[in-house]
PDB file of N, CA and C in Angstrom:
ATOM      1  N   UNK A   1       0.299  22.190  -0.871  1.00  0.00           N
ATOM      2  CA  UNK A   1       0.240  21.699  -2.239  1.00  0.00           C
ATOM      3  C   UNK A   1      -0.619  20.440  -2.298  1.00  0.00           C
ATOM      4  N   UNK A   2      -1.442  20.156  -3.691  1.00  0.00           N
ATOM      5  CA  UNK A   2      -1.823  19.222  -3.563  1.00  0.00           C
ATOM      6  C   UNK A   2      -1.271  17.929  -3.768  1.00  0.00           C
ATOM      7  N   UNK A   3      -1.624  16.861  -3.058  1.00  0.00           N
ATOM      8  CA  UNK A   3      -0.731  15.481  -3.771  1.00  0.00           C
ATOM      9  C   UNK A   3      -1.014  14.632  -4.732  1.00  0.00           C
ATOM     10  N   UNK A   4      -2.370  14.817  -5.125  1.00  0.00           N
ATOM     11  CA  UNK A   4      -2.661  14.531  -5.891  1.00  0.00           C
ATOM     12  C   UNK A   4      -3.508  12.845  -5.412  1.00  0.00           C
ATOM     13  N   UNK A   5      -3.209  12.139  -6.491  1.00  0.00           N
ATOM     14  CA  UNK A   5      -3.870  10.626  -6.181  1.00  0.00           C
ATOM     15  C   UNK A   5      -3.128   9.477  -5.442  1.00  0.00           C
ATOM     16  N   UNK A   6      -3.152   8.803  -4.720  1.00  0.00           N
ATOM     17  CA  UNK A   6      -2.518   7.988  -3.520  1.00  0.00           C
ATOM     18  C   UNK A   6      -2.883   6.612  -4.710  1.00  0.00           C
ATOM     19  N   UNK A   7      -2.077   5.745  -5.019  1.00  0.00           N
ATOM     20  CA  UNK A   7      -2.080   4.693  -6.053  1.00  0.00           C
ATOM     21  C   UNK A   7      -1.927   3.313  -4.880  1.00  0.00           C
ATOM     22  N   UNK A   8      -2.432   2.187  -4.742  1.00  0.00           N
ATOM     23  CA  UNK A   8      -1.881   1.214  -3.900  1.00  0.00           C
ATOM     24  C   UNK A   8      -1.686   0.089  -4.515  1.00  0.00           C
ATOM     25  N   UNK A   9      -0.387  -0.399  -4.525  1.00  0.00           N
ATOM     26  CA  UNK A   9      -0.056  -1.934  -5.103  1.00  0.00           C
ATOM     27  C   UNK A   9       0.694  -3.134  -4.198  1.00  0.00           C
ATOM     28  N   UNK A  10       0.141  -3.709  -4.619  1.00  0.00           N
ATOM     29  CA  UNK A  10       0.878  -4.933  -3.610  1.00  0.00           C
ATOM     30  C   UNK A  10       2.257  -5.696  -4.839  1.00  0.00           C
ATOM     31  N   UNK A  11       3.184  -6.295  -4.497  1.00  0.00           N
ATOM     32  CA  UNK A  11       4.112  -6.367  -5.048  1.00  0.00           C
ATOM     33  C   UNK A  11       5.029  -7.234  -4.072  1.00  0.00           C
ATOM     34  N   UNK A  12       5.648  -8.578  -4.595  1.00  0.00           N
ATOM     35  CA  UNK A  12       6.468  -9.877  -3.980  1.00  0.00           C
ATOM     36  C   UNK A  12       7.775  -9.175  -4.936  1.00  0.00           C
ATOM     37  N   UNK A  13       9.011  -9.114  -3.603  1.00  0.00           N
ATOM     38  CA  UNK A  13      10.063  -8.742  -3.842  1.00  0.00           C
ATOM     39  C   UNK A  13      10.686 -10.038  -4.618  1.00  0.00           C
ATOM     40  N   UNK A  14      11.147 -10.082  -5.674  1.00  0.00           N
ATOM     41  CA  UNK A  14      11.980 -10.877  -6.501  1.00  0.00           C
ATOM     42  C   UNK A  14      13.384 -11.140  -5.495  1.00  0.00           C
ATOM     43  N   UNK A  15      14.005 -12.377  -5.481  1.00  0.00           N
ATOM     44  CA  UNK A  15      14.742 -12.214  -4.297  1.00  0.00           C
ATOM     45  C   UNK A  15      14.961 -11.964  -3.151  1.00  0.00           C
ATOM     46  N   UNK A  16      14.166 -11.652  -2.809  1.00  0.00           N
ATOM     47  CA  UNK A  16      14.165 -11.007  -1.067  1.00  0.00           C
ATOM     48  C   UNK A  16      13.462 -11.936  -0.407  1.00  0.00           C
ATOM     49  N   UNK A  17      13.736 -12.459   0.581  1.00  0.00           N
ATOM     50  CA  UNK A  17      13.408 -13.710   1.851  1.00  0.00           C
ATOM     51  C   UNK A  17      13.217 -12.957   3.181  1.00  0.00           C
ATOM     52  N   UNK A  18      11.990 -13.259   3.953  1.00  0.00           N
ATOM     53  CA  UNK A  18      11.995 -13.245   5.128  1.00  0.00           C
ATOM     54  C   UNK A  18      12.632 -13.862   6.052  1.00  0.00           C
ATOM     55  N   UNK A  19      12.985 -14.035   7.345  1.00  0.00           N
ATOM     56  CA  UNK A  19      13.340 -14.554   8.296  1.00  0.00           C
ATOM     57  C   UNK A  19      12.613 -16.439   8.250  1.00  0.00           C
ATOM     58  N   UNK A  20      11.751 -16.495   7.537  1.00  0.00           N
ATOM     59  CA  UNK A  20      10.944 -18.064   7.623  1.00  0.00           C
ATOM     60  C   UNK A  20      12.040 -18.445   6.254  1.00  0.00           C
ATOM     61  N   UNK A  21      12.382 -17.559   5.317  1.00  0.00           N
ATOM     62  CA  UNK A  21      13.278 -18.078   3.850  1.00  0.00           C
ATOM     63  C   UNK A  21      12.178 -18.276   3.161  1.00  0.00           C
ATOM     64  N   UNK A  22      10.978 -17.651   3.233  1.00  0.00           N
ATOM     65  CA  UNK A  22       9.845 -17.354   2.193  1.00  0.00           C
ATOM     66  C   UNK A  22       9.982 -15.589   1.657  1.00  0.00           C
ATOM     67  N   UNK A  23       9.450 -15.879  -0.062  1.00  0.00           N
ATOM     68  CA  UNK A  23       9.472 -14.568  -0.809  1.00  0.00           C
ATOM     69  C   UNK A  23       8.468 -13.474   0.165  1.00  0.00           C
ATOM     70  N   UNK A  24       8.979 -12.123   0.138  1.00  0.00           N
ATOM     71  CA  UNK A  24       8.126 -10.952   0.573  1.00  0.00           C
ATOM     72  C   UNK A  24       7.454 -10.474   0.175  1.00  0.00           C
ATOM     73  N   UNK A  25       6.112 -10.161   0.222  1.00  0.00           N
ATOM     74  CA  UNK A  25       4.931  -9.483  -0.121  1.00  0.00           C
ATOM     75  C   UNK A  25       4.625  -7.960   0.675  1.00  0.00           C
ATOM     76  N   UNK A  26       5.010  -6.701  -0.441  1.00  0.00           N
ATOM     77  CA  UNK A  26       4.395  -5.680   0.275  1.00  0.00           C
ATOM     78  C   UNK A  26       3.166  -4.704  -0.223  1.00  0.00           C
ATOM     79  N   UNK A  27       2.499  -4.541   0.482  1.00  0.00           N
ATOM     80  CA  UNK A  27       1.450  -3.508   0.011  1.00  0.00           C
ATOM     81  C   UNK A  27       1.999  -2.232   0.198  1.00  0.00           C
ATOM     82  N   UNK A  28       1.677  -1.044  -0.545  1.00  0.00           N
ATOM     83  CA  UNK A  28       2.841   0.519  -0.443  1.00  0.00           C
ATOM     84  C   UNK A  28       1.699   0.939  -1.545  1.00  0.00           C
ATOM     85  N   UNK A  29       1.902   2.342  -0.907  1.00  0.00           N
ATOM     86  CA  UNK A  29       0.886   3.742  -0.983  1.00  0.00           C
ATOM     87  C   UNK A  29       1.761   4.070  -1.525  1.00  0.00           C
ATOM     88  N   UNK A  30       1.688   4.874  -2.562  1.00  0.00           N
ATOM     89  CA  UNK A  30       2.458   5.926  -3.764  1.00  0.00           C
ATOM     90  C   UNK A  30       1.767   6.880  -4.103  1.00  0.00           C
ATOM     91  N   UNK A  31       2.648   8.030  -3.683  1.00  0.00           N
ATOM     92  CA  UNK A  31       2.173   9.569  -4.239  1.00  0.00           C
ATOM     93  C   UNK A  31       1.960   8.967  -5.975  1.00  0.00           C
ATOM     94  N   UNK A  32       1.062   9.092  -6.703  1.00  0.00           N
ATOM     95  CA  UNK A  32       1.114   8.882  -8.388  1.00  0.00           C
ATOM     96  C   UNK A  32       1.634  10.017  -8.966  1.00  0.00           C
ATOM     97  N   UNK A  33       1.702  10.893  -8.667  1.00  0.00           N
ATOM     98  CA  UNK A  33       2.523  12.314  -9.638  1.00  0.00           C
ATOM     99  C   UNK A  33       3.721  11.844  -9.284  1.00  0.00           C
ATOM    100  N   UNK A  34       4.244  12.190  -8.100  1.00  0.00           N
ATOM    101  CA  UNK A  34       5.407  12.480  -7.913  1.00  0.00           C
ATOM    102  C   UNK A  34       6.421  10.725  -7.616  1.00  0.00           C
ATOM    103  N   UNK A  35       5.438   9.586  -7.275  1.00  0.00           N
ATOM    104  CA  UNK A  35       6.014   8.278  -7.488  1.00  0.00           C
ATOM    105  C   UNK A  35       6.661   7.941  -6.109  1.00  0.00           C
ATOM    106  N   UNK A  36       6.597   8.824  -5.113  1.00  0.00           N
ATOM    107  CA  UNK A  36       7.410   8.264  -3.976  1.00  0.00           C
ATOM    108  C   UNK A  36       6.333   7.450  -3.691  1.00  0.00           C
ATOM    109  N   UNK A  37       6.957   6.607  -2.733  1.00  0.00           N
ATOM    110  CA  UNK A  37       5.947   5.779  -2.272  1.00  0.00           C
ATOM    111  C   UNK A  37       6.162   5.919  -0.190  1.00  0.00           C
ATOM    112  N   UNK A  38       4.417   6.392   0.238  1.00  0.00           N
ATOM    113  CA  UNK A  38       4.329   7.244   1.454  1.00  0.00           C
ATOM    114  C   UNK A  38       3.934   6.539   2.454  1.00  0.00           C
ATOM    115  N   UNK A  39       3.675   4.783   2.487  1.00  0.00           N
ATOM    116  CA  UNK A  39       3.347   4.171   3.335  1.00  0.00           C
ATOM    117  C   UNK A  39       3.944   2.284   2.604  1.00  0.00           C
ATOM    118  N   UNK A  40       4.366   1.567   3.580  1.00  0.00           N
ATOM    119  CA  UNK A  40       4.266   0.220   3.176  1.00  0.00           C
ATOM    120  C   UNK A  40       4.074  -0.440   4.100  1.00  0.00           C
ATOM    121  N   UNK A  41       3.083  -1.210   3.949  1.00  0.00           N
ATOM    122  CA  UNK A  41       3.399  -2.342   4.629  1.00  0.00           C
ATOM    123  C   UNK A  41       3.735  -4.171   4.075  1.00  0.00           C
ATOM    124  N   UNK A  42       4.245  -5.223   5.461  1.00  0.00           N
ATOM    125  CA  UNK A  42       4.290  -6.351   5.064  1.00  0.00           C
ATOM    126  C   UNK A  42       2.931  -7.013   4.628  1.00  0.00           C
ATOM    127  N   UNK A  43       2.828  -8.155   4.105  1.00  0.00           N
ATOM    128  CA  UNK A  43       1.746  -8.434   3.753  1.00  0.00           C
ATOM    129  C   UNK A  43       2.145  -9.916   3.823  1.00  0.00           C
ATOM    130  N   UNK A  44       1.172 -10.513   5.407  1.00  0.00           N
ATOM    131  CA  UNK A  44       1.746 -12.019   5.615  1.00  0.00           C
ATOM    132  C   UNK A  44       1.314 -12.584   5.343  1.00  0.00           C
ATOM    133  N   UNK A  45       2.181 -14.123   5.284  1.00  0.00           N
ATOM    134  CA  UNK A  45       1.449 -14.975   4.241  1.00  0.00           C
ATOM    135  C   UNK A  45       0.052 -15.604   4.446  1.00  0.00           C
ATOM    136  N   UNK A  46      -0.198 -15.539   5.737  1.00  0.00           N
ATOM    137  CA  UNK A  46      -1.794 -15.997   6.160  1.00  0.00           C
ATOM    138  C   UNK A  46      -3.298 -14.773   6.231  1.00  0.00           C
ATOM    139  N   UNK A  47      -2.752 -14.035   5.635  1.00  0.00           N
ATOM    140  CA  UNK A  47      -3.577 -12.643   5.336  1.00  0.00           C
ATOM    141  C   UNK A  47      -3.264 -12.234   3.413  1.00  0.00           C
ATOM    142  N   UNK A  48      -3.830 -11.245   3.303  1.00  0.00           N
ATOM    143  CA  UNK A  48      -3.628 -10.863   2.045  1.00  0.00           C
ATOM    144  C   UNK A  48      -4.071  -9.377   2.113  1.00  0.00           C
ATOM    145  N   UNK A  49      -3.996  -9.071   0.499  1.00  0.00           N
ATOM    146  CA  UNK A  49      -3.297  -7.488   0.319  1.00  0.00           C
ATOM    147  C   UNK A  49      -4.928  -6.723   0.994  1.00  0.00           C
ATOM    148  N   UNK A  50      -5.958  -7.445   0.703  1.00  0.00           N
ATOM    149  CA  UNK A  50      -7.307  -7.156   0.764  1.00  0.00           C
ATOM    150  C   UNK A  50      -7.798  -6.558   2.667  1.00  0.00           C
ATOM    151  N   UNK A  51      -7.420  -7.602   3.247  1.00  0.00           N
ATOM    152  CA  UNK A  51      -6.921  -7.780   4.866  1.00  0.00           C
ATOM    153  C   UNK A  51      -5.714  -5.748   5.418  1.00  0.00           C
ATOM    154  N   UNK A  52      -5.360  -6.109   4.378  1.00  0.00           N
ATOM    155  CA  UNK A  52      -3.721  -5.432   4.989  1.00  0.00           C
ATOM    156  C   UNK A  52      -4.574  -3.408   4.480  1.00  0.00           C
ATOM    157  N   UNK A  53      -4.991  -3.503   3.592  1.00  0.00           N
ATOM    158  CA  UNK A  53      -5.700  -2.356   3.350  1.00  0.00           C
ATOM    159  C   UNK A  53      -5.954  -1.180   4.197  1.00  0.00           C
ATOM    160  N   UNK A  54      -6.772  -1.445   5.354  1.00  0.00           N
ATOM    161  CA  UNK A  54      -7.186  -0.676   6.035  1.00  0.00           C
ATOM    162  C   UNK A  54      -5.799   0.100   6.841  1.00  0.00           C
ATOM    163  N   UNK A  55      -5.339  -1.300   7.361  1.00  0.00           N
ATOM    164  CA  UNK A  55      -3.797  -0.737   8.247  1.00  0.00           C
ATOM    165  C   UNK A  55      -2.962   0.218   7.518  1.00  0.00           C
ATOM    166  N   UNK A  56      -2.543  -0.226   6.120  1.00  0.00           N
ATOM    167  CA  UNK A  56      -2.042   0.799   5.348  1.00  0.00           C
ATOM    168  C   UNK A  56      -2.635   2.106   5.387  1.00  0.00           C
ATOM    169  N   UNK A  57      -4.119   2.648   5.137  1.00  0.00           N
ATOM    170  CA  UNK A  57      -4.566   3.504   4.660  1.00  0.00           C
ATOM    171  C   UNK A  57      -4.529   4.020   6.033  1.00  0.00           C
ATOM    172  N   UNK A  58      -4.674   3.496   7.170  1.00  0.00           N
ATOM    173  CA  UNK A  58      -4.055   4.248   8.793  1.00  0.00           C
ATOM    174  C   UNK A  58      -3.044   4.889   9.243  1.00  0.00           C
ATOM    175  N   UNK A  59      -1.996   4.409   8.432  1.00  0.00           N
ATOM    176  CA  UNK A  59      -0.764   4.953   9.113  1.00  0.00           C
ATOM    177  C   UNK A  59      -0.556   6.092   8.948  1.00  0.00           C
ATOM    178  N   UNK A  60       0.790   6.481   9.641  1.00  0.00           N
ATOM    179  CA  UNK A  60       0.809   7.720  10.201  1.00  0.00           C
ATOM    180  C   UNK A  60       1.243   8.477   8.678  1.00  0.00           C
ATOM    181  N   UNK A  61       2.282   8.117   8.177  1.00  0.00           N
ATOM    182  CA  UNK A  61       2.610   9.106   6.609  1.00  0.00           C
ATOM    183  C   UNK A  61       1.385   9.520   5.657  1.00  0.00           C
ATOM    184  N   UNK A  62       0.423   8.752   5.605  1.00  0.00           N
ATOM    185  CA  UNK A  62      -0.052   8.304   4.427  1.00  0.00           C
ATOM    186  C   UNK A  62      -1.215   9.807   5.496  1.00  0.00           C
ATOM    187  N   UNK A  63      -1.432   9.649   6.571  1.00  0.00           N
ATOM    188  CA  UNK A  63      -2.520  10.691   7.359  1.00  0.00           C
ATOM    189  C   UNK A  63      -2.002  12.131   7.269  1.00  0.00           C
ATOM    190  N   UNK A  64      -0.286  12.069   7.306  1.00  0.00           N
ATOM    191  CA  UNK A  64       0.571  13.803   7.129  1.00  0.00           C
ATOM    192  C   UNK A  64       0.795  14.241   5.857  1.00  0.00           C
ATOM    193  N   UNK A  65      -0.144  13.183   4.414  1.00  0.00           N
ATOM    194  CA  UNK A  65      -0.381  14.019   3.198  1.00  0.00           C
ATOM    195  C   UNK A  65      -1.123  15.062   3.806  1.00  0.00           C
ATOM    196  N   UNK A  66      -0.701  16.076   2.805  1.00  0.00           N
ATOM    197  CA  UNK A  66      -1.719  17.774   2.556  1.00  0.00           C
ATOM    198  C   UNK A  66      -3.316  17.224   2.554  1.00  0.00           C
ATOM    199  N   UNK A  67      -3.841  16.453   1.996  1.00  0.00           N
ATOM    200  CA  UNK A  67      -4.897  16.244   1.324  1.00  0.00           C
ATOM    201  C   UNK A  67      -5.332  14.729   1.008  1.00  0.00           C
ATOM    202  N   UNK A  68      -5.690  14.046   2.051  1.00  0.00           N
ATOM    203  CA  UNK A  68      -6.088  12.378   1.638  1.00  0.00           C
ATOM    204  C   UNK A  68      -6.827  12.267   0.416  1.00  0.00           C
ATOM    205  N   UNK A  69      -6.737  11.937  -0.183  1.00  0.00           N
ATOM    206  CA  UNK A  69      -7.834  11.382  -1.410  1.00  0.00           C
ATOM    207  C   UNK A  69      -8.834  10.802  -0.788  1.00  0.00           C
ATOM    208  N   UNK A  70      -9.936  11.080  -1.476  1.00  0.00           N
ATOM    209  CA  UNK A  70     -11.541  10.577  -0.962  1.00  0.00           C
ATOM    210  C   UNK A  70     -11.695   8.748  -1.117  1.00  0.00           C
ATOM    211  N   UNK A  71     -11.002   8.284  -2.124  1.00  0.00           N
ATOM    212  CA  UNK A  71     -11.197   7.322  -2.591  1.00  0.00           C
ATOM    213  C   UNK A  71      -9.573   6.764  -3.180  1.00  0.00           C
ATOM    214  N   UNK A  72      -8.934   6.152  -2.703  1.00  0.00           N
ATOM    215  CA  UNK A  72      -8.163   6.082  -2.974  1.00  0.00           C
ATOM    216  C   UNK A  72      -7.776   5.067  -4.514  1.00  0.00           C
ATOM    217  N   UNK A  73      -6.666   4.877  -5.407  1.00  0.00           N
ATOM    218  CA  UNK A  73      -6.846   3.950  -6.338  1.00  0.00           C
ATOM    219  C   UNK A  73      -6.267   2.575  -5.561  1.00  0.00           C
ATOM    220  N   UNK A  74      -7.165   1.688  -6.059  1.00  0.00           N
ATOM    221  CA  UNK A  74      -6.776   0.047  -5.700  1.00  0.00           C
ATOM    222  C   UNK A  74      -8.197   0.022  -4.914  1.00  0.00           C
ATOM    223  N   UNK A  75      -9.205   0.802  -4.228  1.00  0.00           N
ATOM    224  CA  UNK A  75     -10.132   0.309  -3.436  1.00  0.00           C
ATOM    225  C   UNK A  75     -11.059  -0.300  -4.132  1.00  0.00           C
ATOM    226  N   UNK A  76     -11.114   0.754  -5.746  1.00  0.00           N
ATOM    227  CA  UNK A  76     -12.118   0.021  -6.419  1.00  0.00           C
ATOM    228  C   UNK A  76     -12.264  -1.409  -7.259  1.00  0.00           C
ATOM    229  N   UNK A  77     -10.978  -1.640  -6.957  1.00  0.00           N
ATOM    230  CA  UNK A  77     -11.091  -2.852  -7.314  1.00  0.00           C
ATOM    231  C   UNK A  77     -10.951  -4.015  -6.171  1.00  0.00           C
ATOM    232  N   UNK A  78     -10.519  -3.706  -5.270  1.00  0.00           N
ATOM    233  CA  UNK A  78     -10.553  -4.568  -3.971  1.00  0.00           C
ATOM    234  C   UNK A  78     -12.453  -4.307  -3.595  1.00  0.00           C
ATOM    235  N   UNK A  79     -13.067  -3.365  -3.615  1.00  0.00           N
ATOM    236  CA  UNK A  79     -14.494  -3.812  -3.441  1.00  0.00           C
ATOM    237  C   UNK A  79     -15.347  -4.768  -4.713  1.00  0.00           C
ATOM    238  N   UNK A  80     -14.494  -4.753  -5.619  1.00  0.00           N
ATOM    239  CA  UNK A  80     -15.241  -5.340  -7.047  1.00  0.00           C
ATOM    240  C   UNK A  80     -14.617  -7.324  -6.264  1.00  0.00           C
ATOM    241  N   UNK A  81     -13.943  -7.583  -5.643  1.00  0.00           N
ATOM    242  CA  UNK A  81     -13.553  -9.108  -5.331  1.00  0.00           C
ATOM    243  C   UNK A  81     -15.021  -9.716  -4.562  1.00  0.00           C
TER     244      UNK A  81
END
């Protein structure tokens, strides 16, 4: 089946603290039809979502979709920075 479009957002958990007692930042891959979301990662505070990109788009879930998207959404605007 197809999955359609892979959506990527970065997003600071409201409440949620790391081990330092600083807010969490994650970047996460989302099926867009269906809304699960198929990869996350942390996103530390001396890096950013821009940095963290590639690793995400590596991992192993996001590679055992049916069908990678050519272009995923969020790249085009991370190449427009």
């Amino acid at each position: 089946t197809d999955p359609g479009a892979i959506a990527v957002d970065g997003k600071t958990l409201r409440g949620a603290k790391g081990h330092d007692g600083k807010q969490v930042h994650l970047l996460s891959a989302i099926l867009h039809k269906e809304g699960v979301v198929v990869s996350q990662t942390l996103v530390d505070r001396k890096t950013n979502e821009i940095t963290m990109f590639q690793s995400l788009l590596n991992s192993a879930l996001i590679k055992k979709t049916p069908r990678r998207p050519q272009m995923p959404s969020g790249l085009v605007a991370i190449t427009q920075l």
